[in-house]
PDB file of N, CA and C in Angstrom:
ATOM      1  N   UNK A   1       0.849  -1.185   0.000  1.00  0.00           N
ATOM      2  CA  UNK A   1       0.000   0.000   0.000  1.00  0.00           C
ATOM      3  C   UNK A   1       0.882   1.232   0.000  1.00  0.00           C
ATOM      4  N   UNK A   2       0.653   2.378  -0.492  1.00  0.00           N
ATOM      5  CA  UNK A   2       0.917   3.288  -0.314  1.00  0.00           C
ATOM      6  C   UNK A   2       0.509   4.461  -0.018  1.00  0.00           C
ATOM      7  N   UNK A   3       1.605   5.504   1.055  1.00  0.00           N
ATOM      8  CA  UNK A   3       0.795   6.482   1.985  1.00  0.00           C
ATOM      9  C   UNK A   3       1.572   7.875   1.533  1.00  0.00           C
ATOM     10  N   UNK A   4       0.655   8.634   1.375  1.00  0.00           N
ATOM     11  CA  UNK A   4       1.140   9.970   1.142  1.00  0.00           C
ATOM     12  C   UNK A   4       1.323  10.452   2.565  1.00  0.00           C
ATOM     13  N   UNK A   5       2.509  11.277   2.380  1.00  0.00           N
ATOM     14  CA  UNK A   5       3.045  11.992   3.626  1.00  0.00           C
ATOM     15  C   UNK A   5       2.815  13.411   3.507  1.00  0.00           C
ATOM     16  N   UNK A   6       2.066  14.175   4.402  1.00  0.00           N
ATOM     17  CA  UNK A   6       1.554  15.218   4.391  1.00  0.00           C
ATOM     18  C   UNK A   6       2.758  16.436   4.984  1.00  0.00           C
ATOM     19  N   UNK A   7       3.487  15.939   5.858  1.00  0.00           N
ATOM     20  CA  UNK A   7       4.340  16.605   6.690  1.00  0.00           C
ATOM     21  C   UNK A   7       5.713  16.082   5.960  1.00  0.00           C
ATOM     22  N   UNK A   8       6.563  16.503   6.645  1.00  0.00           N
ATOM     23  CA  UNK A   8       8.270  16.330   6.569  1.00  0.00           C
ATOM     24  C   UNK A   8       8.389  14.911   6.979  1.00  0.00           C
ATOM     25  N   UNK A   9       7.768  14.473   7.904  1.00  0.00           N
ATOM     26  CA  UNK A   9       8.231  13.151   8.302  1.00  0.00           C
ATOM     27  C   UNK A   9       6.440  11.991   9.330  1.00  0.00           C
ATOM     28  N   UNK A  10       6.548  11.300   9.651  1.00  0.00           N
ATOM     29  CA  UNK A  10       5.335  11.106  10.402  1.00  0.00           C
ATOM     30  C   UNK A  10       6.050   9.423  11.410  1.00  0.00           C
ATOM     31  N   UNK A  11       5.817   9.607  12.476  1.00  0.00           N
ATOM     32  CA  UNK A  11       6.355   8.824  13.386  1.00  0.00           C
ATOM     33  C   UNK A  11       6.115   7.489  13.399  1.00  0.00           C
ATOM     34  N   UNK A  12       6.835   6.377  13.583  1.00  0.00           N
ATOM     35  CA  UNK A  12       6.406   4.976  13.361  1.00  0.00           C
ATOM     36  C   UNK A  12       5.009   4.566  13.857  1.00  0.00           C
ATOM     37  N   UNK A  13       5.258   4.728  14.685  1.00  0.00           N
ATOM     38  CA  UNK A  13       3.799   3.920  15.662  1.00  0.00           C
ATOM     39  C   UNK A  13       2.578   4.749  15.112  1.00  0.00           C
ATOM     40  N   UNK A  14       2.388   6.184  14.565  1.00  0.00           N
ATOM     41  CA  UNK A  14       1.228   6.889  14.043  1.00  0.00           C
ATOM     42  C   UNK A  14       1.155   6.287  12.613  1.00  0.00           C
ATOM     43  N   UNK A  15       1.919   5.969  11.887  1.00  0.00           N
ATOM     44  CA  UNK A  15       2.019   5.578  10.300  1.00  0.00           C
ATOM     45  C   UNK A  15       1.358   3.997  10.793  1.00  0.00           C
ATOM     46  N   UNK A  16       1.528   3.425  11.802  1.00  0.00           N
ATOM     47  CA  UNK A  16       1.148   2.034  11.817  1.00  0.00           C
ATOM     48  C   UNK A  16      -0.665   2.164  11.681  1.00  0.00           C
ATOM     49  N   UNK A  17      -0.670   2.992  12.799  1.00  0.00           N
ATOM     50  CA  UNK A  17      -2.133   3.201  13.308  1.00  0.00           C
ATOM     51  C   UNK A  17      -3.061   3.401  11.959  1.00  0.00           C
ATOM     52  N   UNK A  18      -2.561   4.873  11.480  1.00  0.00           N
ATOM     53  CA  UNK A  18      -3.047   5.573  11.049  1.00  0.00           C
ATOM     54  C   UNK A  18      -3.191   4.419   8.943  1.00  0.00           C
ATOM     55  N   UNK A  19      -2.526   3.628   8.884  1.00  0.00           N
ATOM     56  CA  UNK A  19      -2.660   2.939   7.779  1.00  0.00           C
ATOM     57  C   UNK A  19      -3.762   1.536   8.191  1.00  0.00           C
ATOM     58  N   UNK A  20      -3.970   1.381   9.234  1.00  0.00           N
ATOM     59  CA  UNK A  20      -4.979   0.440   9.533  1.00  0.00           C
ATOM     60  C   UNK A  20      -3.704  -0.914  10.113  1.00  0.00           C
ATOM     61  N   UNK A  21      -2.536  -0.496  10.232  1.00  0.00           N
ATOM     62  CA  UNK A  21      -2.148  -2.260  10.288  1.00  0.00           C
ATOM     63  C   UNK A  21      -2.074  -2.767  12.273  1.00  0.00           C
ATOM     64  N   UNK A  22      -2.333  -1.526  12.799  1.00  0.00           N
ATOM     65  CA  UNK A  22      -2.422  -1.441  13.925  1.00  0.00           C
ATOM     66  C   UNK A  22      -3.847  -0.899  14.445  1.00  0.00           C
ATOM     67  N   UNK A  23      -4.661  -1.638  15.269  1.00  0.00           N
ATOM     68  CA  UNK A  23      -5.552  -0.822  16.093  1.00  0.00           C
ATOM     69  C   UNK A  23      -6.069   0.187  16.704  1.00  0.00           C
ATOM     70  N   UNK A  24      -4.490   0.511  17.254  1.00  0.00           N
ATOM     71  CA  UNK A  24      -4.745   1.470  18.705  1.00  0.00           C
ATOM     72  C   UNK A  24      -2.871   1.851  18.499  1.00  0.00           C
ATOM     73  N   UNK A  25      -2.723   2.998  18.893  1.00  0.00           N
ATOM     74  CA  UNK A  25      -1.524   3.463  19.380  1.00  0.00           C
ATOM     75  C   UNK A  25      -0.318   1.931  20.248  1.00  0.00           C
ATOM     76  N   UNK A  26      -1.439   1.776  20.629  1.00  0.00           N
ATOM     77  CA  UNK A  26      -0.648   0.767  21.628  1.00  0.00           C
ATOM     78  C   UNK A  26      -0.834  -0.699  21.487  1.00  0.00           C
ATOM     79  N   UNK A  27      -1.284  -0.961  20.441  1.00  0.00           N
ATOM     80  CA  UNK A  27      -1.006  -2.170  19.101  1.00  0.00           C
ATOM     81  C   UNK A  27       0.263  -1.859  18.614  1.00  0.00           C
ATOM     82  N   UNK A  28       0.248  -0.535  17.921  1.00  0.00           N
ATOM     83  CA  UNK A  28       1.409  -0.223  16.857  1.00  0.00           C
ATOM     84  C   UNK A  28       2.612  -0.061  17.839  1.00  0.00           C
ATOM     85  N   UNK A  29       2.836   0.180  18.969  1.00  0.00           N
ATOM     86  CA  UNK A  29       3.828   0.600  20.000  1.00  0.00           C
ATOM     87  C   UNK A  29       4.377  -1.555  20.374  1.00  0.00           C
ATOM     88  N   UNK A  30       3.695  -2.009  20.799  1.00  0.00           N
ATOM     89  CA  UNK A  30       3.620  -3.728  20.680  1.00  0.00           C
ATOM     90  C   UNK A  30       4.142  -4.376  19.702  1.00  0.00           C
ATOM     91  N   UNK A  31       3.804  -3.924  18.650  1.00  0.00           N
ATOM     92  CA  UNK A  31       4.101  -4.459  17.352  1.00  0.00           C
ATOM     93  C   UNK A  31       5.628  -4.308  17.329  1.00  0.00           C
ATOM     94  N   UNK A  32       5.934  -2.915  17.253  1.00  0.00           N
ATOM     95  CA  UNK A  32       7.418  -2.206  16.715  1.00  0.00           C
ATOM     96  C   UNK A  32       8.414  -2.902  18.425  1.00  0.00           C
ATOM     97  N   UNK A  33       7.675  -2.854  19.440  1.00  0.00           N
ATOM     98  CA  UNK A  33       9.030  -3.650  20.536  1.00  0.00           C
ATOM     99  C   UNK A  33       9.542  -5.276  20.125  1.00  0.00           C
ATOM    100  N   UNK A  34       8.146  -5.452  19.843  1.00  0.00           N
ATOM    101  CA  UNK A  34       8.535  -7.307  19.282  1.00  0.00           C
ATOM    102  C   UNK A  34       9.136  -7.453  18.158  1.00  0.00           C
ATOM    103  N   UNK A  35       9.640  -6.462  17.661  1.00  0.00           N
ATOM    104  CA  UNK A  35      10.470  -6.922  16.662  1.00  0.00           C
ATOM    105  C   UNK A  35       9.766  -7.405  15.308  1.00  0.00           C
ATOM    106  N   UNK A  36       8.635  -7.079  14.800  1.00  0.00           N
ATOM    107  CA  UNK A  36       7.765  -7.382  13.631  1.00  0.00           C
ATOM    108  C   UNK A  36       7.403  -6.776  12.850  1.00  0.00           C
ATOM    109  N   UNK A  37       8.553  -5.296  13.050  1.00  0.00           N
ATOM    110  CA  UNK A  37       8.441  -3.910  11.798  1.00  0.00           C
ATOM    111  C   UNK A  37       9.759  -4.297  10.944  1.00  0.00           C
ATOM    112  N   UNK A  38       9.936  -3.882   9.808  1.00  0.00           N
ATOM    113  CA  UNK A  38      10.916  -4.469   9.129  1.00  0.00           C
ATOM    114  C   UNK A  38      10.940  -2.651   8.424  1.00  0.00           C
ATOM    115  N   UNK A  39      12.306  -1.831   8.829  1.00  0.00           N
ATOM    116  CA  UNK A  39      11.982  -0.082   7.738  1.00  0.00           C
ATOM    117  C   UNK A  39      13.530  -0.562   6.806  1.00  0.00           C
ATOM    118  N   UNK A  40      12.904  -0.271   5.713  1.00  0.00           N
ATOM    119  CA  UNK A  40      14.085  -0.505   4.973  1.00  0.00           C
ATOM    120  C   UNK A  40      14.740  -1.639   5.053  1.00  0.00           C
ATOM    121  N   UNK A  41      14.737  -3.099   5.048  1.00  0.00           N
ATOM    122  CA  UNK A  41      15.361  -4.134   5.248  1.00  0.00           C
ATOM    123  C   UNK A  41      15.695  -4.065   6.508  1.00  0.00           C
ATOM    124  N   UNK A  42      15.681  -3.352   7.630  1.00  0.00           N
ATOM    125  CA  UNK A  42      15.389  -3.719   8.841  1.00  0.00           C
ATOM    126  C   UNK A  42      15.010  -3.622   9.624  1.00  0.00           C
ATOM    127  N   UNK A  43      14.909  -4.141  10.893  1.00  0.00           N
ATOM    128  CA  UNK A  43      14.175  -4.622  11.928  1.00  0.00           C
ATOM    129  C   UNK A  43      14.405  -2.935  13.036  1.00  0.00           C
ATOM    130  N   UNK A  44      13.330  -2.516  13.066  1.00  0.00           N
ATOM    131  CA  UNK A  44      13.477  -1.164  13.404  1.00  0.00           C
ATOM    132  C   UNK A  44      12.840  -1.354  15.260  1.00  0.00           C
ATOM    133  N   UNK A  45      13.327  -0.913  16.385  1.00  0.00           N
ATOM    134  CA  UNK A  45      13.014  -1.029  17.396  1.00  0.00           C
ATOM    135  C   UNK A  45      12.234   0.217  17.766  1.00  0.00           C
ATOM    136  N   UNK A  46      12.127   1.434  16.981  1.00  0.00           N
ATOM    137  CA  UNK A  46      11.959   3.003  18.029  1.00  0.00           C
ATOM    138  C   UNK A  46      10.823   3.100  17.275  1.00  0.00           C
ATOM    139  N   UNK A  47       9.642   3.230  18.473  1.00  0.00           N
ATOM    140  CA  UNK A  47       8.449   3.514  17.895  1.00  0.00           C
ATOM    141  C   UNK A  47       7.929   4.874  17.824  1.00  0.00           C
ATOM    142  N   UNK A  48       8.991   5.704  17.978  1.00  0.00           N
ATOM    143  CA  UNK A  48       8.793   7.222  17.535  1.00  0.00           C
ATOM    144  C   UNK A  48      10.215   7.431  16.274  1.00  0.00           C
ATOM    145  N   UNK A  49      10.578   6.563  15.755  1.00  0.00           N
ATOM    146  CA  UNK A  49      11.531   6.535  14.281  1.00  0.00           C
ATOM    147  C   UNK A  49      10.842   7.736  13.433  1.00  0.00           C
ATOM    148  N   UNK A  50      11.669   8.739  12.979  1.00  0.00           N
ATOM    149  CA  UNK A  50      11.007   9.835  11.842  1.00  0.00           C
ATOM    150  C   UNK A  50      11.040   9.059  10.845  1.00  0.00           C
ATOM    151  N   UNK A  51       9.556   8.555   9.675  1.00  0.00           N
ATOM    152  CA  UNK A  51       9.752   8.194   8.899  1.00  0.00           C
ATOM    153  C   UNK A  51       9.391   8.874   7.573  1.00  0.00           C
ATOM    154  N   UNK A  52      10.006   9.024   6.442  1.00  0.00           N
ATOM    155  CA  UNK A  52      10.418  10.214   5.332  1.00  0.00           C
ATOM    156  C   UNK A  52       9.843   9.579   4.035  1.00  0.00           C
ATOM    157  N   UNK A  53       9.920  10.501   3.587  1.00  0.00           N
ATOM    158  CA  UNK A  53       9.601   9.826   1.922  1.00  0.00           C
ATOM    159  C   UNK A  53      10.534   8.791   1.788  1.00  0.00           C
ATOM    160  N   UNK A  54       9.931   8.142   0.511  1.00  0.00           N
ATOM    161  CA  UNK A  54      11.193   7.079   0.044  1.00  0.00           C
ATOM    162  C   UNK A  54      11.055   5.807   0.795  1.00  0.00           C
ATOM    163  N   UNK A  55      10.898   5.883   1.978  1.00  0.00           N
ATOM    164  CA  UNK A  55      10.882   4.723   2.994  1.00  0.00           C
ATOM    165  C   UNK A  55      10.110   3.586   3.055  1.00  0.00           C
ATOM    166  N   UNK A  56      10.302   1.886   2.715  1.00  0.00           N
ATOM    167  CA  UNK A  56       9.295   1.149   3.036  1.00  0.00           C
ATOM    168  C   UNK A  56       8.914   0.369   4.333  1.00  0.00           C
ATOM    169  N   UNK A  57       8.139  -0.194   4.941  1.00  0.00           N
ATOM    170  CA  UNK A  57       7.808  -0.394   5.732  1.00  0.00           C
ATOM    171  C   UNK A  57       7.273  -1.659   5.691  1.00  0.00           C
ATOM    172  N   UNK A  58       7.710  -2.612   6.436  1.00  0.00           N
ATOM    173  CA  UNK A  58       7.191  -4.187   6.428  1.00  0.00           C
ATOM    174  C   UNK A  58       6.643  -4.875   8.042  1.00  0.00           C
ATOM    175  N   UNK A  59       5.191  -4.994   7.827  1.00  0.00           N
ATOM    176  CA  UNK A  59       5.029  -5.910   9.197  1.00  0.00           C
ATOM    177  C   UNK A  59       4.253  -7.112   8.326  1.00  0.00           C
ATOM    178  N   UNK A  60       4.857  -7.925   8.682  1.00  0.00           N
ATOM    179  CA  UNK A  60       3.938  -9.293   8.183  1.00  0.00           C
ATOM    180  C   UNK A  60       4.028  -9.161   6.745  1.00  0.00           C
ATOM    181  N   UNK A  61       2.918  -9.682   6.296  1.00  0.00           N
ATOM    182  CA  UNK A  61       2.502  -9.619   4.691  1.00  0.00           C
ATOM    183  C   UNK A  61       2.274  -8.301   3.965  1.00  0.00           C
ATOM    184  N   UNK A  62       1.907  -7.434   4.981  1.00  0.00           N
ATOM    185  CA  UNK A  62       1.697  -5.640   4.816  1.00  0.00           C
ATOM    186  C   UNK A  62       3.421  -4.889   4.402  1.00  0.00           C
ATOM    187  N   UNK A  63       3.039  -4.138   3.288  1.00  0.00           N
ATOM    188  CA  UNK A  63       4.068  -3.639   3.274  1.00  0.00           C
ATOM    189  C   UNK A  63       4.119  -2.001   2.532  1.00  0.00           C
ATOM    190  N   UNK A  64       4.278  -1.026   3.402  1.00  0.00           N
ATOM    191  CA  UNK A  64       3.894   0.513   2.990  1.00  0.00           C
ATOM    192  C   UNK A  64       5.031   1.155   3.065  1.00  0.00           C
ATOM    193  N   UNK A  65       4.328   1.565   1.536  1.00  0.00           N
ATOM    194  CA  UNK A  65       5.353   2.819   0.663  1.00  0.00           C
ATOM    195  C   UNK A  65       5.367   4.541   0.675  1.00  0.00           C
ATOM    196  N   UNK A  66       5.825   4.700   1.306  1.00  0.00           N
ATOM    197  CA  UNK A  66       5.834   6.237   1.880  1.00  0.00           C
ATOM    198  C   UNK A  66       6.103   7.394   0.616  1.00  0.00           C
ATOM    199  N   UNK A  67       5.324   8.140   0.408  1.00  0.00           N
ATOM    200  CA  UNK A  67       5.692   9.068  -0.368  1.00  0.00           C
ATOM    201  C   UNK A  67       5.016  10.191  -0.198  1.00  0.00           C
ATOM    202  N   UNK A  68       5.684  11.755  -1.080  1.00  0.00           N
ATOM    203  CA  UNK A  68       5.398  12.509  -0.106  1.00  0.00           C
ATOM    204  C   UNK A  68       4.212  13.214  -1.569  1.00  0.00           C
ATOM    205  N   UNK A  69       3.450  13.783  -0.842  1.00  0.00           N
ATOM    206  CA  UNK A  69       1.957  14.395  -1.379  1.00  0.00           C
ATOM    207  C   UNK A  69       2.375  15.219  -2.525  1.00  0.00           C
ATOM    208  N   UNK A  70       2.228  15.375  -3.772  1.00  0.00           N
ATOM    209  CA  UNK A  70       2.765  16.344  -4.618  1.00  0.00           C
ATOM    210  C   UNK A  70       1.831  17.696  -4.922  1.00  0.00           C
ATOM    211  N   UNK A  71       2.973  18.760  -4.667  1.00  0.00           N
ATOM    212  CA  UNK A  71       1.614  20.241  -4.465  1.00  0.00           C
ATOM    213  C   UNK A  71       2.113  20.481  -5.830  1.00  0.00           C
TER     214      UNK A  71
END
C-alpha cells in the first residue's frame, strides 16, 4: 500500500495506526518492541523513528510505501 506523507516526516507507531495495520496506538507501540516492523530491510526497534519519503515499511505480509503528497 501506499501512503502519502503530508508533513516532513510522520512517526512509526502513528504511520502504523493511522494505515490500519495497527488498532490502537498501543497495538502499533507492541508491534514495533517485538520486533515485527521491518523499515528498509530492517528490523526497526523506536516507535517514535522519523519516517520520510522514500521509505518502506514491512510488518507481516503488509508492506507501505511512503511518499510525499505532490503540491
Amino acid at each position: 500500500m501506499k501512503f502519502e506523507l503530508e508533513d516532513e516526516y510522520i512517526e512509526l507507531f502513528k504511520l502504523l495506526k493511522i494505515t490500519g495495520i495497527a488498532e490502537s496506538g498501543a497495538q502499533a507501540k507492541m508491534l514495533i518492541e517485538e520486533g515485527h516492523v521491518i523499515r528498509n530491510g530492517e528490523v526497526e526497534m523506536r516507535k517514535r523513528a522519523k519516517i520520510i519519503s522514500g521509505e518502506k515499511i514491512e510488518v507481516g505480509d503488509e508492506k507501505i510505501e511512503v511518499e510525499s503528497v505532490s503540491k
